[in-house]
C-alpha atoms as a PDB file:
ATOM      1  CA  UNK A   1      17.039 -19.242 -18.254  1.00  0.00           C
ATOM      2  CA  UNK A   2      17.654 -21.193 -21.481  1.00  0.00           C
ATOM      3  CA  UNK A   3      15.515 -22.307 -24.447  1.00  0.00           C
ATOM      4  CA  UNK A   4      14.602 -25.816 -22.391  1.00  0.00           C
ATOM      5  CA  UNK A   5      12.943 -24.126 -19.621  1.00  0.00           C
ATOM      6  CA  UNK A   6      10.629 -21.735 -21.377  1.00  0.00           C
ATOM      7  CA  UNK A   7       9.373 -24.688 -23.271  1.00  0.00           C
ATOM      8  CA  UNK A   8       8.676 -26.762 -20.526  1.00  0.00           C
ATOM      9  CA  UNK A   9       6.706 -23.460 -18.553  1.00  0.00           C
ATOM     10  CA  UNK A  10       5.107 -23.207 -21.743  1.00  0.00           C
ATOM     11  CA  UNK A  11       4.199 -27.137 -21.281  1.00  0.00           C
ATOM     12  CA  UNK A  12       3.292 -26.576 -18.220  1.00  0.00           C
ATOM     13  CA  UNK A  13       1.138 -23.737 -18.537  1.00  0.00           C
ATOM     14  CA  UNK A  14      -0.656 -25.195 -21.834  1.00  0.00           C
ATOM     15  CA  UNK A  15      -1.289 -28.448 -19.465  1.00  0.00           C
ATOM     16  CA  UNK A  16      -2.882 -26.467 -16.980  1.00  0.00           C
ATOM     17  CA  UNK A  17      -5.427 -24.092 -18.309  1.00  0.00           C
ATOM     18  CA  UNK A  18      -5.549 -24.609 -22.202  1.00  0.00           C
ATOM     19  CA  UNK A  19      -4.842 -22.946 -25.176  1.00  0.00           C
ATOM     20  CA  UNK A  20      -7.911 -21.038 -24.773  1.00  0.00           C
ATOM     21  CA  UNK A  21      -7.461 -19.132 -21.796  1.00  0.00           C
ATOM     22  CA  UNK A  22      -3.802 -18.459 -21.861  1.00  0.00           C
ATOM     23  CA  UNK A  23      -4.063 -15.596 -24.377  1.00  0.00           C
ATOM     24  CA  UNK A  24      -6.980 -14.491 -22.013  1.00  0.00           C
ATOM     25  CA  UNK A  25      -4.289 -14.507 -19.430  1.00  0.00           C
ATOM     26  CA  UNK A  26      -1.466 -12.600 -20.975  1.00  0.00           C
ATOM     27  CA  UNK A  27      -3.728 -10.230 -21.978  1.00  0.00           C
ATOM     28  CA  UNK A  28      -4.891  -9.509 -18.118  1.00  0.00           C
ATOM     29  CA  UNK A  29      -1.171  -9.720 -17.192  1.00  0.00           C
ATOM     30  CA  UNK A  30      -0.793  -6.843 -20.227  1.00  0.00           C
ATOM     31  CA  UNK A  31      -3.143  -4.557 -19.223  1.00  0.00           C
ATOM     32  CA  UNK A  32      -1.947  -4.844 -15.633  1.00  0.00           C
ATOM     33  CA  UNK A  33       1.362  -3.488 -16.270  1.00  0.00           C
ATOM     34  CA  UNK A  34       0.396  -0.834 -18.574  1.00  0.00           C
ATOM     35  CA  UNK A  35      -1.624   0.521 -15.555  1.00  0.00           C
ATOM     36  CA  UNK A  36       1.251   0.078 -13.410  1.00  0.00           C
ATOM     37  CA  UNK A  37       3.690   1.831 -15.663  1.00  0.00           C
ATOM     38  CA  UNK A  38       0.897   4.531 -15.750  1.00  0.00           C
ATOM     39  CA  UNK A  39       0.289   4.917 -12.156  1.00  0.00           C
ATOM     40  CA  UNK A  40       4.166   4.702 -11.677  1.00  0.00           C
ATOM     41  CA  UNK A  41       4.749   7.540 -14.117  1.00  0.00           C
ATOM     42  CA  UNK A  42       1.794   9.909 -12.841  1.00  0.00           C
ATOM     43  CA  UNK A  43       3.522   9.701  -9.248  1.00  0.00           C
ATOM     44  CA  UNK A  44       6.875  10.190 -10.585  1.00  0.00           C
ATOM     45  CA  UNK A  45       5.344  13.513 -12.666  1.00  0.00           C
ATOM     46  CA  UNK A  46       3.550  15.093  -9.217  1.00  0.00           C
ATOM     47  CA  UNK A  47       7.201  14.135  -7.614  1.00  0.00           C
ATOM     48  CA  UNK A  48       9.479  16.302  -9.692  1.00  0.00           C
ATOM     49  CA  UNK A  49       6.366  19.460  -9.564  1.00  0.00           C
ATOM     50  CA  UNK A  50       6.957  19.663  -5.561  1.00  0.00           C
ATOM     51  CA  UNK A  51      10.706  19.783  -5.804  1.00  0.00           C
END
């Protein structure tokens, strides 16, 4: 993906829901993988204790 296409997503996104609520998003987004990458570790910890 080049330099052209992020800034017309960016375009895009800034079009559709404002500069206001797209740090709002990305911050959702953020804590959503964090807890992902939690969950996904705590499973992969209780994995390698039954083997």
């Amino acid at each position: 993906m080049g330099i052209e296409e992020i800034i017309l997503i960016a375009l895009v996104l800034l079009v559709l829901f404002g500069a206001k609520r797209i740090p709002e998003m990305m911050k959702g987004i953020g804590k959503g993988i964090s807890q992902f990458n939690e969950e996904k570790n705590a499973t992969d910890d209780k994995e390698d204790e039954k083997d």
